[in-house]
PDB file of N, CA and C in Angstrom:
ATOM      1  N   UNK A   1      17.679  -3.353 -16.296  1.00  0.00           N
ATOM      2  CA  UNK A   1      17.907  -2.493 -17.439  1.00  0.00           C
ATOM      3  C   UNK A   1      17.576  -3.289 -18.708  1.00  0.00           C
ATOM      4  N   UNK A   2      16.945  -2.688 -19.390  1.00  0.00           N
ATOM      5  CA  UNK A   2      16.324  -3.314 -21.042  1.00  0.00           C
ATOM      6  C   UNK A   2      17.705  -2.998 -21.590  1.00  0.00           C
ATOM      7  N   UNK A   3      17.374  -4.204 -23.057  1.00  0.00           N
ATOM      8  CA  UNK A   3      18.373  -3.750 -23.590  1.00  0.00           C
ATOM      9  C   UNK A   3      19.543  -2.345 -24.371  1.00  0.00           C
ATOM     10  N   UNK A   4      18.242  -1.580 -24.751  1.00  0.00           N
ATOM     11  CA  UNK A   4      18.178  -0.557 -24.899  1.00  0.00           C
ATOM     12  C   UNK A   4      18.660   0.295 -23.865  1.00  0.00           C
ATOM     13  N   UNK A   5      19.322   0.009 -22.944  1.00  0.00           N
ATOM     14  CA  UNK A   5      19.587   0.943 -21.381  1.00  0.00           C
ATOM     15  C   UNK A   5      18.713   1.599 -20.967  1.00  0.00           C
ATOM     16  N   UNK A   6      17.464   1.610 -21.347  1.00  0.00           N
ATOM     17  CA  UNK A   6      16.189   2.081 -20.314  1.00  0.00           C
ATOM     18  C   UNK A   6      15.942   1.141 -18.959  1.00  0.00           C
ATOM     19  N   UNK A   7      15.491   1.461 -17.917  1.00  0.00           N
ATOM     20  CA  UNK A   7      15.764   1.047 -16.983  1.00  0.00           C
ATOM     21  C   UNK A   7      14.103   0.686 -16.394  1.00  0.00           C
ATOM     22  N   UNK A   8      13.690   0.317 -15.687  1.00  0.00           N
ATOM     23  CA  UNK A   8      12.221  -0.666 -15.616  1.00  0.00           C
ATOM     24  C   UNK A   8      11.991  -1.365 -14.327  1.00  0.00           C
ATOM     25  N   UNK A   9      10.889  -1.393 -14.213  1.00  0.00           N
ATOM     26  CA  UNK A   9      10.921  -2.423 -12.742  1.00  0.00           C
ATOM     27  C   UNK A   9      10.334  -3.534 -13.234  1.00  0.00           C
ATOM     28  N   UNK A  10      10.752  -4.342 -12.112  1.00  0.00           N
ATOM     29  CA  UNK A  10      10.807  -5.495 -12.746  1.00  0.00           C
ATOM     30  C   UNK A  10      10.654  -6.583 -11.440  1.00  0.00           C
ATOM     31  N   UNK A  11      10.141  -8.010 -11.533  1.00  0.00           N
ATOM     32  CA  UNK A  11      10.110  -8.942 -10.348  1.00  0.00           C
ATOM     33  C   UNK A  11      10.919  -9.991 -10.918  1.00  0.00           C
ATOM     34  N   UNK A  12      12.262 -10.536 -10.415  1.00  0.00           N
ATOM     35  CA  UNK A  12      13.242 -11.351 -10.665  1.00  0.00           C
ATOM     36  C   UNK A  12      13.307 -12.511  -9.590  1.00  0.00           C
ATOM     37  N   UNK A  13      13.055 -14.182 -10.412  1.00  0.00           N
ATOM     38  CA  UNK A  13      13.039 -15.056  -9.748  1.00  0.00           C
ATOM     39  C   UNK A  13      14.205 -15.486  -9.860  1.00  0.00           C
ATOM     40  N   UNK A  14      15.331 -16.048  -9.052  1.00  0.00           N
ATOM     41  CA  UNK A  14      16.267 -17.116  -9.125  1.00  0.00           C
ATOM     42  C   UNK A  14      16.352 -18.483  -8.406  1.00  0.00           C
ATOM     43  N   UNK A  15      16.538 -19.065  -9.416  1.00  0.00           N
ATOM     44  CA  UNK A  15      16.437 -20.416  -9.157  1.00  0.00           C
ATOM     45  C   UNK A  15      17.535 -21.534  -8.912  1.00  0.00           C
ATOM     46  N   UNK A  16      18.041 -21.805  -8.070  1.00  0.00           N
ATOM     47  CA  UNK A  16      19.596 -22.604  -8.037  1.00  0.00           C
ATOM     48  C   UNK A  16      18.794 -24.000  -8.892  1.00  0.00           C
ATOM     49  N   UNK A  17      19.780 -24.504 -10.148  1.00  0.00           N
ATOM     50  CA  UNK A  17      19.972 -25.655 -10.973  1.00  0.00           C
ATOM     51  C   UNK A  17      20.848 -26.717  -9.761  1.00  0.00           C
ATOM     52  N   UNK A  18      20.178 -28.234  -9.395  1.00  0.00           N
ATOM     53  CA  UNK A  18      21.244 -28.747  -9.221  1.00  0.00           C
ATOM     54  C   UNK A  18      21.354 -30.246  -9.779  1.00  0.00           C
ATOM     55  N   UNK A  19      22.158 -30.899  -9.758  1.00  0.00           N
ATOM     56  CA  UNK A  19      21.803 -32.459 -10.391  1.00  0.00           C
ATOM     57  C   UNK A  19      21.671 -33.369  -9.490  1.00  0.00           C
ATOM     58  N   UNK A  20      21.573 -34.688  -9.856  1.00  0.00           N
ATOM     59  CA  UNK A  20      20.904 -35.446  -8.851  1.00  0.00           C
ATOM     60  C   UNK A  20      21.844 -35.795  -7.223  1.00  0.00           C
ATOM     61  N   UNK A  21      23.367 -35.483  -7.591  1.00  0.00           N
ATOM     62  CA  UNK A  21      24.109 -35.734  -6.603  1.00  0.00           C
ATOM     63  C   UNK A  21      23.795 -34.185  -5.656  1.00  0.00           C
ATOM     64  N   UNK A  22      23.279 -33.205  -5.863  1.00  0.00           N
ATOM     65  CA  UNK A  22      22.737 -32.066  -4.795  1.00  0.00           C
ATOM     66  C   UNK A  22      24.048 -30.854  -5.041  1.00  0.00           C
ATOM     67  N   UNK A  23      24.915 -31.093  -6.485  1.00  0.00           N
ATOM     68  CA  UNK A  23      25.833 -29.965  -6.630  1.00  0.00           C
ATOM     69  C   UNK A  23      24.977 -29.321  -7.649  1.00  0.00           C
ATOM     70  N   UNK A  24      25.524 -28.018  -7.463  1.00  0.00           N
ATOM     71  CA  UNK A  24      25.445 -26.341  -7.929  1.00  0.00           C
ATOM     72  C   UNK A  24      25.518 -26.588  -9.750  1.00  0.00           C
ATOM     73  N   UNK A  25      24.802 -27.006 -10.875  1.00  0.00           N
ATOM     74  CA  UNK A  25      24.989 -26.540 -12.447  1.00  0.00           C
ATOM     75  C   UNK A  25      25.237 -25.434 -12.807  1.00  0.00           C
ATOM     76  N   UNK A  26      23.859 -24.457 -12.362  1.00  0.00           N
ATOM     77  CA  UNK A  26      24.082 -23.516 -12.724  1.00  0.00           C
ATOM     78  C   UNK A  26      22.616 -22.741 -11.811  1.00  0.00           C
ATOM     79  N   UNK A  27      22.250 -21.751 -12.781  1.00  0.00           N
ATOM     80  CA  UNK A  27      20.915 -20.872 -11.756  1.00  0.00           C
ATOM     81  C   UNK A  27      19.782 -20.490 -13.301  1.00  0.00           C
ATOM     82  N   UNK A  28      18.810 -20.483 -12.545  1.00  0.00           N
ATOM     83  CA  UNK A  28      17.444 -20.429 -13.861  1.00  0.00           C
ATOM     84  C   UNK A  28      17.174 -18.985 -13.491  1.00  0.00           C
ATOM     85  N   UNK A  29      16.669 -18.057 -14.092  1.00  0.00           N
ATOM     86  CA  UNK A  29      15.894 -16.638 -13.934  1.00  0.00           C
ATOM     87  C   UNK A  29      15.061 -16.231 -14.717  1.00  0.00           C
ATOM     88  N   UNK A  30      13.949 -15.402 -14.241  1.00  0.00           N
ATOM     89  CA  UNK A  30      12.729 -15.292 -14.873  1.00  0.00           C
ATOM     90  C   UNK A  30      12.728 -13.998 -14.628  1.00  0.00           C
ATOM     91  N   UNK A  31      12.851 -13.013 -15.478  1.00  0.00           N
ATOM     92  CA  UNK A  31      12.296 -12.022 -15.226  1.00  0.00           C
ATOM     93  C   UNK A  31      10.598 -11.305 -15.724  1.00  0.00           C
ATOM     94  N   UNK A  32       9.734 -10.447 -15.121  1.00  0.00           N
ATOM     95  CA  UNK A  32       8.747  -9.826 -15.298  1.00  0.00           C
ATOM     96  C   UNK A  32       8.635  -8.467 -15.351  1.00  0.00           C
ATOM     97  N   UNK A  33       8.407  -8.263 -16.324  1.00  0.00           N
ATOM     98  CA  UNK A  33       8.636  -6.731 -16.418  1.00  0.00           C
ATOM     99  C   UNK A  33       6.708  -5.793 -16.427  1.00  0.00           C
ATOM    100  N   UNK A  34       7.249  -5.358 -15.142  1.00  0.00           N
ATOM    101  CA  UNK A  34       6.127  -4.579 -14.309  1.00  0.00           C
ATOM    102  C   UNK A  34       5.826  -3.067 -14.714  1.00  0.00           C
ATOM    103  N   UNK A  35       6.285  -2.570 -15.717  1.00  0.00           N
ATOM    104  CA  UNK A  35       5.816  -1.296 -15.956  1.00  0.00           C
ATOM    105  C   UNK A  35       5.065  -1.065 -16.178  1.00  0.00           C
ATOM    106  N   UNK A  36       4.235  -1.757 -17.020  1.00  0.00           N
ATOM    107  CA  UNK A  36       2.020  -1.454 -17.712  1.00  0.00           C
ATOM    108  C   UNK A  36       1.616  -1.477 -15.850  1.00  0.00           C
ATOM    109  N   UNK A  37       2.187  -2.775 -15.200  1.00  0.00           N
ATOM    110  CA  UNK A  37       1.672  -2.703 -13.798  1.00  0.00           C
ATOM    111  C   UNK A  37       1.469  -1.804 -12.892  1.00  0.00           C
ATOM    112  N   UNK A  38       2.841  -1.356 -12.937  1.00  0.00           N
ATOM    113  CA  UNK A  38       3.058   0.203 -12.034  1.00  0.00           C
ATOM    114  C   UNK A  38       2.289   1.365 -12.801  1.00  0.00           C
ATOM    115  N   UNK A  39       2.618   1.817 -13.624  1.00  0.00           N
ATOM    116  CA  UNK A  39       1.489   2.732 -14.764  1.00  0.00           C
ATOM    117  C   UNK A  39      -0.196   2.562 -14.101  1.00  0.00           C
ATOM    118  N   UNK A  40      -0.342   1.359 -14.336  1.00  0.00           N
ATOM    119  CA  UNK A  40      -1.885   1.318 -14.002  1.00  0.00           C
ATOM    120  C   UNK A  40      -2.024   1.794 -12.759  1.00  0.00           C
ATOM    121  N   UNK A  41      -1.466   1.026 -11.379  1.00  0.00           N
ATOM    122  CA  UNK A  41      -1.487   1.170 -10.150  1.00  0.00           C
ATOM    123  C   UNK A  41      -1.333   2.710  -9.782  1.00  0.00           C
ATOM    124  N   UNK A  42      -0.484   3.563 -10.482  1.00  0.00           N
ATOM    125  CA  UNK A  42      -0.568   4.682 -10.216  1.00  0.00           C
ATOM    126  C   UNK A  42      -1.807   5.403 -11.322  1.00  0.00           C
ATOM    127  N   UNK A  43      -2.181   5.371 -12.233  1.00  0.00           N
ATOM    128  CA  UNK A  43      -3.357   6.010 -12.609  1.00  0.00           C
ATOM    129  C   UNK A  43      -4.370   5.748 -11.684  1.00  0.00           C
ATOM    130  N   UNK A  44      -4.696   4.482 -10.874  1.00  0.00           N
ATOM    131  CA  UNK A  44      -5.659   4.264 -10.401  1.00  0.00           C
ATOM    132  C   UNK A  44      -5.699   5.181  -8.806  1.00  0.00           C
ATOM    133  N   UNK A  45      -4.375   5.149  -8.655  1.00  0.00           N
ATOM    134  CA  UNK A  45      -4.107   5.777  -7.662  1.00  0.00           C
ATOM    135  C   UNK A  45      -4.427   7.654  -7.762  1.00  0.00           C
ATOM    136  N   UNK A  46      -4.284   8.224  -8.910  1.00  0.00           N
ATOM    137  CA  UNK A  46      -4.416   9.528  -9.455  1.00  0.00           C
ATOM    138  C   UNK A  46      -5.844   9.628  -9.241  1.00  0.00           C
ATOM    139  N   UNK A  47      -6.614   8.442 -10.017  1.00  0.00           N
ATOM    140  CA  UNK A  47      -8.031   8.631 -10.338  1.00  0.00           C
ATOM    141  C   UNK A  47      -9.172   8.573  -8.689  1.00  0.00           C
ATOM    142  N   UNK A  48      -8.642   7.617  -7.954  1.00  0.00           N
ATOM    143  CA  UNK A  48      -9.329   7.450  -6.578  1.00  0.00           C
ATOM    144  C   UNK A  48      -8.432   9.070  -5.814  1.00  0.00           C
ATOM    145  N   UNK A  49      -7.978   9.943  -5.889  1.00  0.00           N
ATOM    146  CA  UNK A  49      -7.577  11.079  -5.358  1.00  0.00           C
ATOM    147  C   UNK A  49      -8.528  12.012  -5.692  1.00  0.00           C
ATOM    148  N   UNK A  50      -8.706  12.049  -7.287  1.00  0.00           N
ATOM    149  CA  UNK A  50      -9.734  13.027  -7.700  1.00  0.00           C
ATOM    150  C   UNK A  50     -11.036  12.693  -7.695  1.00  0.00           C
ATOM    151  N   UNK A  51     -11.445  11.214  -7.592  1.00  0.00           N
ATOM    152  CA  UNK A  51     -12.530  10.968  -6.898  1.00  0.00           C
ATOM    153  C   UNK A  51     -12.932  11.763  -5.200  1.00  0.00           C
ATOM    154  N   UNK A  52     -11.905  11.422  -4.279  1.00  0.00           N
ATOM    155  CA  UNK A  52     -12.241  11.844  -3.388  1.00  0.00           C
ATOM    156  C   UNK A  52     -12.062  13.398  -2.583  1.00  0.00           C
ATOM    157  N   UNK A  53     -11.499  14.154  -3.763  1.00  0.00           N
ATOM    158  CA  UNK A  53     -11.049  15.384  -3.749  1.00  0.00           C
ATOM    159  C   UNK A  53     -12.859  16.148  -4.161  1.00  0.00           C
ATOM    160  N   UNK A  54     -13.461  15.576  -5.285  1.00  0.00           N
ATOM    161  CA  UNK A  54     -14.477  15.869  -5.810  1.00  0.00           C
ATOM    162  C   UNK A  54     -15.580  15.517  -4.424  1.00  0.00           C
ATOM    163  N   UNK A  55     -15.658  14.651  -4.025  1.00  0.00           N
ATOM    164  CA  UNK A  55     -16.602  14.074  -2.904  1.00  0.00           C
ATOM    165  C   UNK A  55     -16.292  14.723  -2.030  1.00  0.00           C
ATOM    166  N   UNK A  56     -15.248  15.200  -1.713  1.00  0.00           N
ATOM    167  CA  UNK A  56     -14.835  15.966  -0.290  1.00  0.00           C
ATOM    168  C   UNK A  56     -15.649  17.160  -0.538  1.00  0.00           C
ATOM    169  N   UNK A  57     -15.179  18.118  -1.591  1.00  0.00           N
ATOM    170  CA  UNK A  57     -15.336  19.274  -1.707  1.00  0.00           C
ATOM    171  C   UNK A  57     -16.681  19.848  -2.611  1.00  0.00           C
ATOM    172  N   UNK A  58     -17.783  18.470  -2.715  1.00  0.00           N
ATOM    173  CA  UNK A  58     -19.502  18.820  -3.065  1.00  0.00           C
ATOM    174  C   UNK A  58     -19.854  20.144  -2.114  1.00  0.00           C
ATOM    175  N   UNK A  59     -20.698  20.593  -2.654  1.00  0.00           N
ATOM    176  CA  UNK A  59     -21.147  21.315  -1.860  1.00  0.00           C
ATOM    177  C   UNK A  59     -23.030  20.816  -1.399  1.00  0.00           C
ATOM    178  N   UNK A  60     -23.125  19.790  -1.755  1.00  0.00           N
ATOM    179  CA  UNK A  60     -24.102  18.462  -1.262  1.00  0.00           C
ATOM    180  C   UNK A  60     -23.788  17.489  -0.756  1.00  0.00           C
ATOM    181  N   UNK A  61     -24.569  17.222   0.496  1.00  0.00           N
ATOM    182  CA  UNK A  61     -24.132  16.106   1.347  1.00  0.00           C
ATOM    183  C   UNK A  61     -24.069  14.618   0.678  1.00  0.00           C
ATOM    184  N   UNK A  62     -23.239  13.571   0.558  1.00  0.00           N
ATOM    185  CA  UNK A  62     -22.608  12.684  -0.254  1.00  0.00           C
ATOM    186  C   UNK A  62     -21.969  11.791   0.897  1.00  0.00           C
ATOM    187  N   UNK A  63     -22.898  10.397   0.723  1.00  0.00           N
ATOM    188  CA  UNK A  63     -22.591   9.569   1.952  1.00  0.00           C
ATOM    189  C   UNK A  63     -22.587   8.380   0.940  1.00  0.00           C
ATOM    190  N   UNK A  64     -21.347   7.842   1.433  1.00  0.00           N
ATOM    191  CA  UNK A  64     -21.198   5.919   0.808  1.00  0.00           C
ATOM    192  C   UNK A  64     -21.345   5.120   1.768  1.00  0.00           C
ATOM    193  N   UNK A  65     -22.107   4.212   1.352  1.00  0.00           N
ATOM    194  CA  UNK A  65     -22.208   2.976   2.262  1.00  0.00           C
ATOM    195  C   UNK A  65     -21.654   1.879   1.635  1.00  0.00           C
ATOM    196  N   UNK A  66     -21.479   0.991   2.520  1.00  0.00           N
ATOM    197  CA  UNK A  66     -20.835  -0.600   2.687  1.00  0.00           C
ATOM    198  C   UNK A  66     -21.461  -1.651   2.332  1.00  0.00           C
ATOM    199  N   UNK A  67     -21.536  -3.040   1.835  1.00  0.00           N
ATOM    200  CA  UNK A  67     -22.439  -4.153   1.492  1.00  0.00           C
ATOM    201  C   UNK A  67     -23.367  -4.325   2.396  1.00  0.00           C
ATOM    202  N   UNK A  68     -23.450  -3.654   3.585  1.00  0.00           N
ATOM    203  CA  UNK A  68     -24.099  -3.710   5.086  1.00  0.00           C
ATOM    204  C   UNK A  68     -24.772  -2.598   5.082  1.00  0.00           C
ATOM    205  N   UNK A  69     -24.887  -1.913   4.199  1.00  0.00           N
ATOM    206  CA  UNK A  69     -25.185  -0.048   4.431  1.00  0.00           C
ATOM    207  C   UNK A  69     -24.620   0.411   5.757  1.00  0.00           C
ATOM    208  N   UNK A  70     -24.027   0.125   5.541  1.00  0.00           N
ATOM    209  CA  UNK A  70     -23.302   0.921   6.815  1.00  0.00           C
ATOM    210  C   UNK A  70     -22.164   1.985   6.375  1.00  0.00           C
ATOM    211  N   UNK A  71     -22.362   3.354   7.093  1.00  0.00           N
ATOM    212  CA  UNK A  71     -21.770   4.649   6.438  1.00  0.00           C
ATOM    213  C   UNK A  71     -20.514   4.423   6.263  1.00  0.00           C
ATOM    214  N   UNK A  72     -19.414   4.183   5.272  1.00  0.00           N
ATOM    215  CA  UNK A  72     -18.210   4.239   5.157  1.00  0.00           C
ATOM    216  C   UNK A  72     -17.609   5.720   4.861  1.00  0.00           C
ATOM    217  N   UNK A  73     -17.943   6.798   4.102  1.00  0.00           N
ATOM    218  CA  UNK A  73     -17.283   7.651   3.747  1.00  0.00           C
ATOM    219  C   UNK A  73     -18.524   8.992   3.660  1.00  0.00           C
ATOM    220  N   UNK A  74     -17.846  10.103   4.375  1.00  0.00           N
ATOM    221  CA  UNK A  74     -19.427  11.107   3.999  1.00  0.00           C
ATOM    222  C   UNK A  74     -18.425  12.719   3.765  1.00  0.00           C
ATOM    223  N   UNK A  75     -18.747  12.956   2.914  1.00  0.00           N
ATOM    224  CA  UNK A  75     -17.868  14.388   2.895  1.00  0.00           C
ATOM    225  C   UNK A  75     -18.352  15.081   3.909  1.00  0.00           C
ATOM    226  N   UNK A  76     -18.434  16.481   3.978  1.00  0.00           N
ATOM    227  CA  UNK A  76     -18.262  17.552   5.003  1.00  0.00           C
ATOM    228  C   UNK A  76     -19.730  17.880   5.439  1.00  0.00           C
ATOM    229  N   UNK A  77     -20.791  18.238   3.936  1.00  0.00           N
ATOM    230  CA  UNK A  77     -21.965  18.651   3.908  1.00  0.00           C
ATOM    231  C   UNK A  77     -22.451  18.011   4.467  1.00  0.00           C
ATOM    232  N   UNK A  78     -22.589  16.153   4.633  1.00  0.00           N
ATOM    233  CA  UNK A  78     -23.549  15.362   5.145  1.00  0.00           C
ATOM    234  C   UNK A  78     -23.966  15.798   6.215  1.00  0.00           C
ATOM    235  N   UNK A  79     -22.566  15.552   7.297  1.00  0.00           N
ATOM    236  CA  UNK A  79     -23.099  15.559   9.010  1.00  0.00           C
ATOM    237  C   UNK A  79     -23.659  16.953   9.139  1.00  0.00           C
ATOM    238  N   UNK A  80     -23.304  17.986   8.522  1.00  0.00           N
ATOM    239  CA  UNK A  80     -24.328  19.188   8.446  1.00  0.00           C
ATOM    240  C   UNK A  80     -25.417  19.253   8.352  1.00  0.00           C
ATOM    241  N   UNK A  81     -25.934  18.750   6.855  1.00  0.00           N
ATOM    242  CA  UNK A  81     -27.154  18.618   6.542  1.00  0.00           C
ATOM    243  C   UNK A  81     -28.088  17.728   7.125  1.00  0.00           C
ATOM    244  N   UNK A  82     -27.391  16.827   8.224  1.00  0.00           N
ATOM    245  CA  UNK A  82     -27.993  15.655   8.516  1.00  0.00           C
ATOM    246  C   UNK A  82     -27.914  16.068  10.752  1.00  0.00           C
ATOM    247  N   UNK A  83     -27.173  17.581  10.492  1.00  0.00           N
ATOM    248  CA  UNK A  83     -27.439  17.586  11.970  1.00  0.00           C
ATOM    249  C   UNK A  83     -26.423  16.761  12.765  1.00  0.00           C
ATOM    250  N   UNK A  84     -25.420  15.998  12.200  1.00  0.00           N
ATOM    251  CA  UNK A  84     -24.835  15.170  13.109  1.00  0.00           C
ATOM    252  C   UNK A  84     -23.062  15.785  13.020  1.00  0.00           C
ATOM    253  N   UNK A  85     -22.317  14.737  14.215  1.00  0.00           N
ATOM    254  CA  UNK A  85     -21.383  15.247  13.824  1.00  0.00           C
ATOM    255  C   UNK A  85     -20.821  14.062  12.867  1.00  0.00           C
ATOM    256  N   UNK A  86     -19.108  13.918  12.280  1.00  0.00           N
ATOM    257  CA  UNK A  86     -18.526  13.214  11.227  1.00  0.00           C
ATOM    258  C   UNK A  86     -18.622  12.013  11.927  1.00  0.00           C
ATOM    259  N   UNK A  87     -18.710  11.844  13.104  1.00  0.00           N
ATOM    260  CA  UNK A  87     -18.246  10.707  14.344  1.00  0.00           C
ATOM    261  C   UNK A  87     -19.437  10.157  14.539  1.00  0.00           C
ATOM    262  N   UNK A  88     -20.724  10.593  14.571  1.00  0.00           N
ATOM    263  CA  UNK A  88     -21.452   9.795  15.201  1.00  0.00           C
ATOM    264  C   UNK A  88     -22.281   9.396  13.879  1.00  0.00           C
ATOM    265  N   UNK A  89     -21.949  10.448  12.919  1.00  0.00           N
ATOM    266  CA  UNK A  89     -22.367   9.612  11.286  1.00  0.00           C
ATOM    267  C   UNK A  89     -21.803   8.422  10.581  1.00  0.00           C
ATOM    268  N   UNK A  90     -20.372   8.051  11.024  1.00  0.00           N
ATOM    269  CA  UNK A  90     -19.563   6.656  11.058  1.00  0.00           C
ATOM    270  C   UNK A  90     -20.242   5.461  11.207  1.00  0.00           C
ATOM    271  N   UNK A  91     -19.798   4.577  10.744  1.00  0.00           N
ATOM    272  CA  UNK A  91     -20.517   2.615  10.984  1.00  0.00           C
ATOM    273  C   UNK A  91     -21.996   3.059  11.044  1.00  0.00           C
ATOM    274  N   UNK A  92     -22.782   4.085  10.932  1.00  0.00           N
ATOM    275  CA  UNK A  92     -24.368   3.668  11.106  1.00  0.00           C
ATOM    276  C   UNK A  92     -24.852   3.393   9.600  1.00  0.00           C
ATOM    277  N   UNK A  93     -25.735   2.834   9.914  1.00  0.00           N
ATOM    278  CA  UNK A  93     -26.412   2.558   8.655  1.00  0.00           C
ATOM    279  C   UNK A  93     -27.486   3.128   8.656  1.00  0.00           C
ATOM    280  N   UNK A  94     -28.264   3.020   7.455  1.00  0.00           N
ATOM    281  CA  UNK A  94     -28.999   3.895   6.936  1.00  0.00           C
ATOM    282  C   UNK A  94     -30.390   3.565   7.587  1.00  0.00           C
ATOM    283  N   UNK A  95     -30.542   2.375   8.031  1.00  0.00           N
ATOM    284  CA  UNK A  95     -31.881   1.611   8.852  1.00  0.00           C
ATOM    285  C   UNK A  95     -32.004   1.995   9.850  1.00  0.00           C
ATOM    286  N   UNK A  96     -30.639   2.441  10.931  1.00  0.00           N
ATOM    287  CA  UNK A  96     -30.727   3.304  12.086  1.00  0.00           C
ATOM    288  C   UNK A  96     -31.973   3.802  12.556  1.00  0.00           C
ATOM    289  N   UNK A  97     -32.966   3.510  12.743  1.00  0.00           N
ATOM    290  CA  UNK A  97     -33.886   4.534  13.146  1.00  0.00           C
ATOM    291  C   UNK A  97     -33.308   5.970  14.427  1.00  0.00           C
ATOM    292  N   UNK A  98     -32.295   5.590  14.924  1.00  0.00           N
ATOM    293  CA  UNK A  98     -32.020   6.870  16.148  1.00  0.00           C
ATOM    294  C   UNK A  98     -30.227   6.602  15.863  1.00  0.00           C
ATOM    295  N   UNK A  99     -30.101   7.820  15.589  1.00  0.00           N
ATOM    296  CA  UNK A  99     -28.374   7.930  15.615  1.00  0.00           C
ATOM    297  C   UNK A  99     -27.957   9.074  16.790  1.00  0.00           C
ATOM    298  N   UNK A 100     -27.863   8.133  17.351  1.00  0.00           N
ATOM    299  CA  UNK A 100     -27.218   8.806  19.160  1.00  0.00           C
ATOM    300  C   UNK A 100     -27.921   9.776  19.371  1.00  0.00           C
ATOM    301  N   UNK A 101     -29.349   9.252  19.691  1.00  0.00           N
ATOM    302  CA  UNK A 101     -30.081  10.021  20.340  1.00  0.00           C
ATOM    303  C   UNK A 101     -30.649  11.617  18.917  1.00  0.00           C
ATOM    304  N   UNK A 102     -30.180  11.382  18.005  1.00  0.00           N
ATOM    305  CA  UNK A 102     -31.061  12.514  16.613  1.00  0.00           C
ATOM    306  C   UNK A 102     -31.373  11.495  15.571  1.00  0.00           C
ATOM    307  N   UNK A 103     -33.067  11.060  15.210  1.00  0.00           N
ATOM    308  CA  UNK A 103     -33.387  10.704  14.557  1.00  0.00           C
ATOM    309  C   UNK A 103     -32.782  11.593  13.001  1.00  0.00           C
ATOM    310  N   UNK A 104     -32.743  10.200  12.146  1.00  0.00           N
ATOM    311  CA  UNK A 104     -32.836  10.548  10.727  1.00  0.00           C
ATOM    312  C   UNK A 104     -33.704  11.204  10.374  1.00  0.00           C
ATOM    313  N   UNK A 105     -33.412  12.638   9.551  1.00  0.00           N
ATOM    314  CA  UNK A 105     -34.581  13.438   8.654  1.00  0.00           C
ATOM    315  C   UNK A 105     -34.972  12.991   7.356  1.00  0.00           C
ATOM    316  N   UNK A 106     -36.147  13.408   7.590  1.00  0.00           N
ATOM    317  CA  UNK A 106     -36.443  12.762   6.146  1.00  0.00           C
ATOM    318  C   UNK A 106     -36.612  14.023   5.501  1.00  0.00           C
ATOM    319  N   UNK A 107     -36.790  14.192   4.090  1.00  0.00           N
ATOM    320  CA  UNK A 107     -37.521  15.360   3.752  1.00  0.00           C
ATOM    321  C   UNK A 107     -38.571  14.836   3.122  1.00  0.00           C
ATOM    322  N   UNK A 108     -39.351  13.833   2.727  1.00  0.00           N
ATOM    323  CA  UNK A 108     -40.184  13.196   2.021  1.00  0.00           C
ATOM    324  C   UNK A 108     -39.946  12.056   3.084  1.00  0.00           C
ATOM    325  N   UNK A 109     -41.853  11.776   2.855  1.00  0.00           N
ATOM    326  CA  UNK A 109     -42.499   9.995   3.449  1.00  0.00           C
ATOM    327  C   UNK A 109     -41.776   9.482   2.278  1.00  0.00           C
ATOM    328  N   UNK A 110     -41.050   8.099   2.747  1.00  0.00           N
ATOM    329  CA  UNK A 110     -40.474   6.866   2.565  1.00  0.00           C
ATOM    330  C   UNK A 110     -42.126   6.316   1.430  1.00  0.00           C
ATOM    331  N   UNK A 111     -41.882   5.446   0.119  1.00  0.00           N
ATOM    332  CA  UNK A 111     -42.794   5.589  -0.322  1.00  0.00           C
ATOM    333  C   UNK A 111     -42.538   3.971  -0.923  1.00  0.00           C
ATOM    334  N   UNK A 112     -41.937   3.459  -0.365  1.00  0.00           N
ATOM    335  CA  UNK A 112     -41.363   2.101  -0.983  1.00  0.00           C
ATOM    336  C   UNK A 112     -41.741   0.868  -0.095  1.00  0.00           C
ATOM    337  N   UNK A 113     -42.541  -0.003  -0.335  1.00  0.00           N
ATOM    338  CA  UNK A 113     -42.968  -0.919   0.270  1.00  0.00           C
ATOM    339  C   UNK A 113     -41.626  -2.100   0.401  1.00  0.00           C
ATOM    340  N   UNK A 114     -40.202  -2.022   0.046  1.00  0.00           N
ATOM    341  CA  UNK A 114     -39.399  -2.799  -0.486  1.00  0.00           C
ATOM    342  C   UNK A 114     -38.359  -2.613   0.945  1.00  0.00           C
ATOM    343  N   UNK A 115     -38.558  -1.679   0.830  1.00  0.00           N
ATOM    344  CA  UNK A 115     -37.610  -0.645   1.572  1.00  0.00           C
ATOM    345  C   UNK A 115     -37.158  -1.046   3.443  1.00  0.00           C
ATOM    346  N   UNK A 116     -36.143  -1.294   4.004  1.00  0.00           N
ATOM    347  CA  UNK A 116     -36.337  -1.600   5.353  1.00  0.00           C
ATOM    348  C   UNK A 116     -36.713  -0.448   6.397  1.00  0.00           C
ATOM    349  N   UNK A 117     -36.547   1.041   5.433  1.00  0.00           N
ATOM    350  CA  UNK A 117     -36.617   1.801   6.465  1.00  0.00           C
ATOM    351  C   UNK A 117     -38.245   2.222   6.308  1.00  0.00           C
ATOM    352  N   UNK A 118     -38.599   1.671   5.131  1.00  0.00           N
ATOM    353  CA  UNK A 118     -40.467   2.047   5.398  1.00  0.00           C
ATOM    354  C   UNK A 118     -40.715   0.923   5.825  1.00  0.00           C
ATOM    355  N   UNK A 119     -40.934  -0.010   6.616  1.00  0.00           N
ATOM    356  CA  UNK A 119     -41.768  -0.662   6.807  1.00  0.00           C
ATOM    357  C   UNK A 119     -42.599  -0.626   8.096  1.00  0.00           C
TER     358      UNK A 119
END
């Protein structure tokens, strides 16, 4: 509780004081007051909901990949548009040439000499 009697979260260290013979002085405390903390943690928490509320409910297929390209998250449209189901569109990556037996569609030739899946 602040002084003010508002009430707060907070992370509280205690520390037993002792002197050199190993008896009890007294006790040290530190408090941290975590509210900007919690505030943030939950906006961020608000904001990644309506992120994925928005991604869920595209009505265009919307696939994230991983530092690996590998599929982490695909809303509903993808495995539709892509012919597959949610399951076998999981961990593949985008280099896949055959995803369980249904090649990747293209709608356009690959036009990128950079690219792993044109080469």
């Amino acid at each position: 509780m602040r002084k003010d009697g508002s009430l707060f979260c907070a992370n509280v260290i205690l520390t037993a004081l002792r002197d050199v013979a190993g008896n009890l002085q007294g006790f040290s405390k530190v408090t941290r007051d975590l509210t900007e903390r919690k505030q943030a943690e939950a906006g961020l928490r608000e904001s990644e909901e309506r992120f994925r509320t928005l991604v869920r409910d595209l009505q265009v297929g919307v696939i994230l990949q991983g530092p690996r390209a590998e599929i982490i998250m695909a809303n509903r449209a993808a495995p539709e548009m892509l012919g597959l189901s949610a399951d076998q569109l999981m961990r593949k990556t985008s280099f896949d040439p055959d995803w369980d037996g249904h090649p990747l569609p293209r709608s356009e030739p690959c036009t990128s000499r950079g690219h792993r899946a044109c080469r």
